[in-house]
Protein backbone atom coordinates (compact mmCIF):
# COMPACT_ATOMS: atom_id res chain seq x y z
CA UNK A 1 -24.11 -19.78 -28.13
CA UNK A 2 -25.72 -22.76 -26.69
CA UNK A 3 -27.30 -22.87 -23.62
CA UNK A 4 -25.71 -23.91 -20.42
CA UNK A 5 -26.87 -26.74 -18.53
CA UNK A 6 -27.99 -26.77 -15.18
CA UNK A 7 -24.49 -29.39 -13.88
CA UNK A 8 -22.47 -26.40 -15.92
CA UNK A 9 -23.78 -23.28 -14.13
CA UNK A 10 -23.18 -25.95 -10.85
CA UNK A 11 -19.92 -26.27 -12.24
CA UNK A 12 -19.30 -22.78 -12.31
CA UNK A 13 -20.60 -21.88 -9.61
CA UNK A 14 -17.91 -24.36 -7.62
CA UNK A 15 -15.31 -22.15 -9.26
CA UNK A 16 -16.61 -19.10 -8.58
CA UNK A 17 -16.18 -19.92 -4.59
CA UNK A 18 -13.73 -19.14 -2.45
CA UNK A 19 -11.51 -21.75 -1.26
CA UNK A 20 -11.62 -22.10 2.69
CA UNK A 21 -8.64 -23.74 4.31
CA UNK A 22 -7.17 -23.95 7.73
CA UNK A 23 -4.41 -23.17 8.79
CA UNK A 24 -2.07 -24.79 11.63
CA UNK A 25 0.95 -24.02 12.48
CA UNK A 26 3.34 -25.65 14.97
CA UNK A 27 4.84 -22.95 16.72
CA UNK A 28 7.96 -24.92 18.32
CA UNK A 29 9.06 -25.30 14.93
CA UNK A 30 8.71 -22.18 13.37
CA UNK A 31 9.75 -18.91 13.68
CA UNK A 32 7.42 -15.62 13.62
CA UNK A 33 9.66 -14.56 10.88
CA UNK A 34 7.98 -17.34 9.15
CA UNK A 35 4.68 -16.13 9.30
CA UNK A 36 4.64 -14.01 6.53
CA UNK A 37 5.82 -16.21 4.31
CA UNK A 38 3.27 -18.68 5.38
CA UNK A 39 0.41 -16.96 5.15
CA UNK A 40 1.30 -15.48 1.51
CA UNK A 41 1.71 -19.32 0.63
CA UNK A 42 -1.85 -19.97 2.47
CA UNK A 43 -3.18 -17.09 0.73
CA UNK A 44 -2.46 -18.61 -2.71
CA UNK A 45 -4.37 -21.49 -1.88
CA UNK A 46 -7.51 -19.57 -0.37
CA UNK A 47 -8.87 -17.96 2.56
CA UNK A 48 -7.67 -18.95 5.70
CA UNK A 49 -10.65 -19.69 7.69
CA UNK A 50 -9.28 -21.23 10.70
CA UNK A 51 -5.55 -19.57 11.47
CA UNK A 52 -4.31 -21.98 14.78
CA UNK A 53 -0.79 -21.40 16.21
CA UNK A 54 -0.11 -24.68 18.54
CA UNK A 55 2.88 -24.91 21.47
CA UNK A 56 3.59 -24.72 25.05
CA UNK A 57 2.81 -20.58 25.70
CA UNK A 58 3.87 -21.08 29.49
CA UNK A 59 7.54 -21.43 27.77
CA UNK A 60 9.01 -17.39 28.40
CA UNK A 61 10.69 -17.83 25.14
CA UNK A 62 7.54 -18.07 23.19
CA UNK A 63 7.36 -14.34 23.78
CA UNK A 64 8.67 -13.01 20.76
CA UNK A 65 5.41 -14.27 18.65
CA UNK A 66 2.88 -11.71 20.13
CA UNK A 67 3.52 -9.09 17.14
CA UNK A 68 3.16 -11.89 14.44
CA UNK A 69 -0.57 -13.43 16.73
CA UNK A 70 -1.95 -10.31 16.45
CA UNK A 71 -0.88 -9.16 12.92
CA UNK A 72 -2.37 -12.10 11.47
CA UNK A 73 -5.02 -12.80 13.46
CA UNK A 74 -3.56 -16.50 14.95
CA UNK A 75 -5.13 -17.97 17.33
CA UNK A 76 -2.58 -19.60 19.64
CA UNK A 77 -3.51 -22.89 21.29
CA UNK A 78 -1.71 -24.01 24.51
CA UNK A 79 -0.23 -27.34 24.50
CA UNK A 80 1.78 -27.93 27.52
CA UNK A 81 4.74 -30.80 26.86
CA UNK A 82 3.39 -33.26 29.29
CA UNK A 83 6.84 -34.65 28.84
CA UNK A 84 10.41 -34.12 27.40
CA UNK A 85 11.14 -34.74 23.84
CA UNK A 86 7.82 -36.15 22.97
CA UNK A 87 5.47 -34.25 19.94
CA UNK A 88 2.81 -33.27 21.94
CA UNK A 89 2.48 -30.40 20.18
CA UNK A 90 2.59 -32.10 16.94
CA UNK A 91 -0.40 -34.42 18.21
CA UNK A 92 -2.55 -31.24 19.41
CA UNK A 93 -1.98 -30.06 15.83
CA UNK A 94 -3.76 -33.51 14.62
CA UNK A 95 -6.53 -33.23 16.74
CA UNK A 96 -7.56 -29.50 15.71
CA UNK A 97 -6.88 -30.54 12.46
CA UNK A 98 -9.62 -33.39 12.79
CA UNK A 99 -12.08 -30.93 15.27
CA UNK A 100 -11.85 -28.74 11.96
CA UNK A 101 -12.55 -31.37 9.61
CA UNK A 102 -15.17 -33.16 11.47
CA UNK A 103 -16.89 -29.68 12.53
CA UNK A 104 -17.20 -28.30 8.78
């Protein structure tokens, strides 16, 4: 066999590594029934290194995702909605999304 080069073991090497991806989820528009399928999808893609849940906690009806939190090991995020109707959860999700990128 011939011998590998030292860009081909690199190569390899690169495919030997996990994948690390983050993962964000916007927890005013999802469910924690959700969850699981989520983070079997995530799980396909790699190892979630960064597992965010973003939304306004101070709401009473955000209750109900405690069980899924500490199952998979989210971390929520408060957002408080500064105002009514606007995405202010959606941009919280852009800005950890950039802190992650821009942090390694």
């Amino acid at each position: 066999p011939a011998a590998t080069t030292g860009s081909q073991q690199r190569k390899e090497q690169i495919l030997e590594m996990e994948k690390h991806v983050a993962l964000l989820i916007d927890a005013e528009n999802a469910t924690p029934a959700d969850v699981g399928r989520i983070m079997r999808e995530t799980e396909r893609l790699g190892v979630a290194s960064a597992r965010r849940l973003v939304a306004d906690w101070s709401q009473q009806r955000r209750g109900d995702w405690k069980a899924s939190i500490l199952e998979h090991a989210l971390v929520p995020v408060q957002q408080f909605a500064n105002s009514r109707g606007k995405n202010s959860s959606d941009i919280a999700l852009v800005i950890e999304a950039m802190d992650l990128l821009h942090s390694g």
